[in-house]
PDB file of N, CA and C in Angstrom:
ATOM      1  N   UNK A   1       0.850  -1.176   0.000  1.00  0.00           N
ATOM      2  CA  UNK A   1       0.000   0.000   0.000  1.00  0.00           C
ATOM      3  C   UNK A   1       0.892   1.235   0.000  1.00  0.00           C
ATOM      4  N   UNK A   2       0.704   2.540  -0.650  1.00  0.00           N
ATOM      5  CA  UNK A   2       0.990   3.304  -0.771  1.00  0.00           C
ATOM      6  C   UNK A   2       0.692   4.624  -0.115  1.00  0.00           C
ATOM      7  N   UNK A   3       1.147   5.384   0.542  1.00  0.00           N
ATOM      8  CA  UNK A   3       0.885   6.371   1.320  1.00  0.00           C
ATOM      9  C   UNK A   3       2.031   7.547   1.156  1.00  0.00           C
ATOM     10  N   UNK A   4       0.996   8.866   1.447  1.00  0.00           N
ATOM     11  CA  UNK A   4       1.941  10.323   1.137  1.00  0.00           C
ATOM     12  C   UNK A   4       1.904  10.611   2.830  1.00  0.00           C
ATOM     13  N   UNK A   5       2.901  11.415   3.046  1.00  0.00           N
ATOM     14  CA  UNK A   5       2.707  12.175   4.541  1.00  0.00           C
ATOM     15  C   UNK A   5       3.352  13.250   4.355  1.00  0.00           C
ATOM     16  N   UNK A   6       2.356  14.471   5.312  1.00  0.00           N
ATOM     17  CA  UNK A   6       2.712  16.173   4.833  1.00  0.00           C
ATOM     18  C   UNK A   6       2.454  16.132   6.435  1.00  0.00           C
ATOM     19  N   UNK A   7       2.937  17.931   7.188  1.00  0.00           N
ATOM     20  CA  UNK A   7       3.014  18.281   7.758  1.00  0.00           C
ATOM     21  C   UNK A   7       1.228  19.032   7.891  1.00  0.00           C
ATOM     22  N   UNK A   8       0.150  18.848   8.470  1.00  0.00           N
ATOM     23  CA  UNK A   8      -1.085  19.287   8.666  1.00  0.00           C
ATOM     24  C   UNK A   8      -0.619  20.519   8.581  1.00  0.00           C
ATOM     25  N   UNK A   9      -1.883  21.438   8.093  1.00  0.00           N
ATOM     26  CA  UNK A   9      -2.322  22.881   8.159  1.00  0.00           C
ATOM     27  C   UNK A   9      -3.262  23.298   8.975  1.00  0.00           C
ATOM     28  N   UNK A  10      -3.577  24.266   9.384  1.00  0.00           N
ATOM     29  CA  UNK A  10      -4.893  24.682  10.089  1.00  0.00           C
ATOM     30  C   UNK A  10      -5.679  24.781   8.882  1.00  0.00           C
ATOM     31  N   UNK A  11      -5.866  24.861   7.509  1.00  0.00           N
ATOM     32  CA  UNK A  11      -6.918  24.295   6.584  1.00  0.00           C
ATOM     33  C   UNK A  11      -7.329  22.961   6.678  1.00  0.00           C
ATOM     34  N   UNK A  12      -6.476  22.077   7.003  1.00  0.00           N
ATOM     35  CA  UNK A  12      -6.462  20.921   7.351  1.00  0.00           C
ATOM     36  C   UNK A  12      -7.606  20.078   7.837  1.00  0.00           C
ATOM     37  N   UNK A  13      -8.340  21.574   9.498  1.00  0.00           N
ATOM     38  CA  UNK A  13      -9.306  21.909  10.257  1.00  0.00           C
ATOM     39  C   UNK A  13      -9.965  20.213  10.007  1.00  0.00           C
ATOM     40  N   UNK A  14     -10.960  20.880   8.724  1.00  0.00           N
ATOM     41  CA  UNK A  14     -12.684  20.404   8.455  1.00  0.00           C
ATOM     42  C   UNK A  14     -12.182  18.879   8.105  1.00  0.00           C
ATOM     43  N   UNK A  15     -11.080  18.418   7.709  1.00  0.00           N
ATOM     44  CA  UNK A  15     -10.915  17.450   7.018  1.00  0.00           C
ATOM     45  C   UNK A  15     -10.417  16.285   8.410  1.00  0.00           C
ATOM     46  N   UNK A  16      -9.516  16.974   9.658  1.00  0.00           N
ATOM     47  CA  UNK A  16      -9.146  16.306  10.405  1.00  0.00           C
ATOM     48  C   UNK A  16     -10.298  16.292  11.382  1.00  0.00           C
ATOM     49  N   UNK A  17     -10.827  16.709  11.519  1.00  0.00           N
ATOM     50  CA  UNK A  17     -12.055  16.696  12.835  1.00  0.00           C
ATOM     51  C   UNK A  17     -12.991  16.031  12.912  1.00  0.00           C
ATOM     52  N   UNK A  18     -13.400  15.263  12.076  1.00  0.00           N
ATOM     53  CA  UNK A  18     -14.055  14.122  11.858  1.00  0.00           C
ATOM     54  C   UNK A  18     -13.548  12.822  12.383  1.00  0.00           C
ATOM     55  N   UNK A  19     -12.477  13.113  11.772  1.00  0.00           N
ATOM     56  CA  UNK A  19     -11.657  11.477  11.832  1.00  0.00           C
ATOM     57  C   UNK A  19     -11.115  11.781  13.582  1.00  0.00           C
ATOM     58  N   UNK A  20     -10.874  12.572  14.399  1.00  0.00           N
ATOM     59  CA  UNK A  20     -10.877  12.882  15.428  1.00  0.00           C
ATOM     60  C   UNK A  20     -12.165  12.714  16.588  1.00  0.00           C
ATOM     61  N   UNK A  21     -12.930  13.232  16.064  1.00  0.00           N
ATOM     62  CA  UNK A  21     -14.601  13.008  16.363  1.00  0.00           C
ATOM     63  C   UNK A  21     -14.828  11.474  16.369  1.00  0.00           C
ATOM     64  N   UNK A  22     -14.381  10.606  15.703  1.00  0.00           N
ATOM     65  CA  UNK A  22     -14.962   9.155  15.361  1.00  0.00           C
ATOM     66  C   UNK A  22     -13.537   8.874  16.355  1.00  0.00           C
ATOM     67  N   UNK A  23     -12.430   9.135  16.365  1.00  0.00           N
ATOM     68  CA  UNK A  23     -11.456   8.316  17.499  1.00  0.00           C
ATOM     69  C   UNK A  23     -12.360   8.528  19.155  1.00  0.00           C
ATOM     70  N   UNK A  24     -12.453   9.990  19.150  1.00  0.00           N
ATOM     71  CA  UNK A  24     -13.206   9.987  20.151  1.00  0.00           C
ATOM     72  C   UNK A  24     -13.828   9.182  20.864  1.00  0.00           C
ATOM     73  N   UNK A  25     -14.925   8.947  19.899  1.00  0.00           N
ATOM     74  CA  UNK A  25     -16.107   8.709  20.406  1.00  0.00           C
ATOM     75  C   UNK A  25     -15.742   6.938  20.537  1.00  0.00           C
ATOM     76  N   UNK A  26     -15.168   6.019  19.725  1.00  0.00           N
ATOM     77  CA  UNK A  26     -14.585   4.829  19.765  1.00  0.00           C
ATOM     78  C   UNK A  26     -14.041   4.240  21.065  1.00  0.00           C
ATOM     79  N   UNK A  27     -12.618   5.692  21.579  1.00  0.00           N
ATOM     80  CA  UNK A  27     -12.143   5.474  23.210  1.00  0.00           C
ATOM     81  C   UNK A  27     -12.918   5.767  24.166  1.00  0.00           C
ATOM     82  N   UNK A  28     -14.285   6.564  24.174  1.00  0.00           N
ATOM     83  CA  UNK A  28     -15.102   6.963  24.958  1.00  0.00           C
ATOM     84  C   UNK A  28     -15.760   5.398  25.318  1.00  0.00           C
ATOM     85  N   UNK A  29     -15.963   4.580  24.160  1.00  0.00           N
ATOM     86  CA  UNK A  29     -16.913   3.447  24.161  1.00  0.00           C
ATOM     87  C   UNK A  29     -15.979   2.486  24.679  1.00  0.00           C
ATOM     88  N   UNK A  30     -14.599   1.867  24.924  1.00  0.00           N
ATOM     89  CA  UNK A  30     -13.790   1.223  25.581  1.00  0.00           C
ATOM     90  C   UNK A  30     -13.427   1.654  26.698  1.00  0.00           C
ATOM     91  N   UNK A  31     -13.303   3.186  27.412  1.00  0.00           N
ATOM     92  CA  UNK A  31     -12.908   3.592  28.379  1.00  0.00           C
ATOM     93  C   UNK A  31     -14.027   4.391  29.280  1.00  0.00           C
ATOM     94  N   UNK A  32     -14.902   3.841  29.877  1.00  0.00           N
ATOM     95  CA  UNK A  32     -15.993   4.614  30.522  1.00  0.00           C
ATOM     96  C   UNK A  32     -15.194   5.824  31.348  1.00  0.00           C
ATOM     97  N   UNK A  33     -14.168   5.854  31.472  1.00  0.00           N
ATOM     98  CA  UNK A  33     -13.511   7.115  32.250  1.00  0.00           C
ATOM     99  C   UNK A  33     -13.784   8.300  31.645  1.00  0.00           C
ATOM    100  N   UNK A  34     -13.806   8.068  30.094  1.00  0.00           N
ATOM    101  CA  UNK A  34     -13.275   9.075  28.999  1.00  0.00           C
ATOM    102  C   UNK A  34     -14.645   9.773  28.937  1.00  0.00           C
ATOM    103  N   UNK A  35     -15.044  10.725  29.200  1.00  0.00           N
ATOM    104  CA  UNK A  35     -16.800  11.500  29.044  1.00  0.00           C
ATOM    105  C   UNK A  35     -16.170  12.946  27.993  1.00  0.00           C
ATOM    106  N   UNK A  36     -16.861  12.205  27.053  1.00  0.00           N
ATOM    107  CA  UNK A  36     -17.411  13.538  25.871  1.00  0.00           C
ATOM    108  C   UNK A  36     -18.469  15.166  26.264  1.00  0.00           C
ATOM    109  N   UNK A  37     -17.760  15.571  25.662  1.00  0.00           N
ATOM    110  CA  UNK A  37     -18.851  16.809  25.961  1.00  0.00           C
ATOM    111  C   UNK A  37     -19.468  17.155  24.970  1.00  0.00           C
ATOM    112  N   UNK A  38     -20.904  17.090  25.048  1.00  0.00           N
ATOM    113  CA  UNK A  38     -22.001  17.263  24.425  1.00  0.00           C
ATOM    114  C   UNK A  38     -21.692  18.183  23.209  1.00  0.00           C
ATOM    115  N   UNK A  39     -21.622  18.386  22.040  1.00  0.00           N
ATOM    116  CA  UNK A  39     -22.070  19.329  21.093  1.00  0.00           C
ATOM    117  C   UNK A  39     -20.057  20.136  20.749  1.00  0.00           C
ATOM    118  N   UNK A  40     -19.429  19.114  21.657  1.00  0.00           N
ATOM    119  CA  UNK A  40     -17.940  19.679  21.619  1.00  0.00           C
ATOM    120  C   UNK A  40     -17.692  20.198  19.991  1.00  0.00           C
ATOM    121  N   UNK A  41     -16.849  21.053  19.687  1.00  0.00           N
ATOM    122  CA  UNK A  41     -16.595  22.059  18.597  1.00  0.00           C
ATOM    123  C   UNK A  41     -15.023  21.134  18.244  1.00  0.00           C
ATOM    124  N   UNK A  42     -15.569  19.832  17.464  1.00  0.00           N
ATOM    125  CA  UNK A  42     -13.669  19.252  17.171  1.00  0.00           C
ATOM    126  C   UNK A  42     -12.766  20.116  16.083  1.00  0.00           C
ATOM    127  N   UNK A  43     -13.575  20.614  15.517  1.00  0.00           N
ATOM    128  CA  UNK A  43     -13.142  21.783  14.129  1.00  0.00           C
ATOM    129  C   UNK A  43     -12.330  22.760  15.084  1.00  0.00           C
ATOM    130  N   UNK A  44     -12.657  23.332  16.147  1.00  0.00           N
ATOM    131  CA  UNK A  44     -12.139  24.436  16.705  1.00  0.00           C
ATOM    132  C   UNK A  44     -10.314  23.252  17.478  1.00  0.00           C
ATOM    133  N   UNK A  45     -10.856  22.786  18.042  1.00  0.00           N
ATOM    134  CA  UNK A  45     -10.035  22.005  18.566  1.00  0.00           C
ATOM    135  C   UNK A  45      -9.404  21.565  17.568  1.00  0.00           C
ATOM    136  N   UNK A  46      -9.045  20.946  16.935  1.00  0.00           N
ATOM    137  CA  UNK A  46      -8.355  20.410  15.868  1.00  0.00           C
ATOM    138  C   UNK A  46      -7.393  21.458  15.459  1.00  0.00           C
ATOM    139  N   UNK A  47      -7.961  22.867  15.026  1.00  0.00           N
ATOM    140  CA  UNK A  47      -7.643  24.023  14.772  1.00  0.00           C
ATOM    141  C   UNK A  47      -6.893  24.880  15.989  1.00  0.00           C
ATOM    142  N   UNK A  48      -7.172  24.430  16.958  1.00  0.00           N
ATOM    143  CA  UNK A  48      -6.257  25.430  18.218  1.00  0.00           C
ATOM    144  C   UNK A  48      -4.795  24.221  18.185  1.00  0.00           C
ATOM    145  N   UNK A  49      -5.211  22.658  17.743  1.00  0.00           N
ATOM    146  CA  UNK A  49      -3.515  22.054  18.354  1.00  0.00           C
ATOM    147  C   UNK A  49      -3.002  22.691  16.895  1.00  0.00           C
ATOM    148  N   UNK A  50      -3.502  23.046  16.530  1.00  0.00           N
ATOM    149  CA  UNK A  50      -2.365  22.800  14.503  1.00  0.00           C
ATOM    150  C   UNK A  50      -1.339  23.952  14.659  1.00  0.00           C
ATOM    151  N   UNK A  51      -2.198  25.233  15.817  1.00  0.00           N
ATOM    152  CA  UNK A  51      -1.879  26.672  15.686  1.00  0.00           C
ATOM    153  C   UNK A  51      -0.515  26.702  16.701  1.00  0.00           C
ATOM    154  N   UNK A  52      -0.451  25.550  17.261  1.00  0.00           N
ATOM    155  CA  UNK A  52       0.535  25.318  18.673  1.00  0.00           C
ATOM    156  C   UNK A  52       1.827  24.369  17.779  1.00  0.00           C
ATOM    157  N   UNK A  53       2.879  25.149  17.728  1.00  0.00           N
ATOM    158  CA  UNK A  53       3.897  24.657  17.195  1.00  0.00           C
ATOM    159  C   UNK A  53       4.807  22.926  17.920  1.00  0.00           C
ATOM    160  N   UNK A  54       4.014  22.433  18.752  1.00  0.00           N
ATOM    161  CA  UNK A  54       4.394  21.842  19.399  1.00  0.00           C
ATOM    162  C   UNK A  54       3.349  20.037  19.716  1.00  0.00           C
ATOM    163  N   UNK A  55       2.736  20.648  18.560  1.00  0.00           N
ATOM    164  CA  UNK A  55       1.453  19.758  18.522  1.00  0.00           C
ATOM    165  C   UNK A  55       1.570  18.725  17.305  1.00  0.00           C
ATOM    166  N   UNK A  56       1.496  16.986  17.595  1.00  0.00           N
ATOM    167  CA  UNK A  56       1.419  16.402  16.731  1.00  0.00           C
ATOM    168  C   UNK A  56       0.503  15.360  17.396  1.00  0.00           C
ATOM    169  N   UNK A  57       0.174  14.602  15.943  1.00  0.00           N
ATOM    170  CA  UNK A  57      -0.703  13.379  16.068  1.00  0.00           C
ATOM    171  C   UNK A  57      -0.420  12.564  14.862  1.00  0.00           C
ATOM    172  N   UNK A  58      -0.760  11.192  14.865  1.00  0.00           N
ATOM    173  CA  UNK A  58      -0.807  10.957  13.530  1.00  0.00           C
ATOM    174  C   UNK A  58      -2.306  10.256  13.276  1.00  0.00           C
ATOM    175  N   UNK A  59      -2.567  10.302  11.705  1.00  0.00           N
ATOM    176  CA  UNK A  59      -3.665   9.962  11.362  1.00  0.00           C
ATOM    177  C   UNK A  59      -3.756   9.038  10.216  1.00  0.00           C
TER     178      UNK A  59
END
């Protein structure tokens, strides 16, 4: 299999927050510790780590 890897953008936002949203909600369902907050904004979040030079993940 073939795969590219780039350094995320804060355009990045709409495209990563989903796939963030669905990890979420996955560890929420294995870890009853883990409590979601209702109506949470992952677009914003997604968008505040990208803006933090110190912020990685992989996806």
């Amino acid at each position: 299999m073939n795969y590219t890897y780039r350094l995320a953008t804060p355009e990045d936002s709409q495209t990563i927050a989903p796939l963030w949203a669905e990890f979420a909600t996955e560890r929420a369902n294995i870890d009853p510790s883990m409590k979601l907050k209702p109506n949470f904004d992952y677009e914003k979040y997604v968008s505040y780590q990208l803006h933090k030079p110190l912020s990685y993940c992989y996806i």
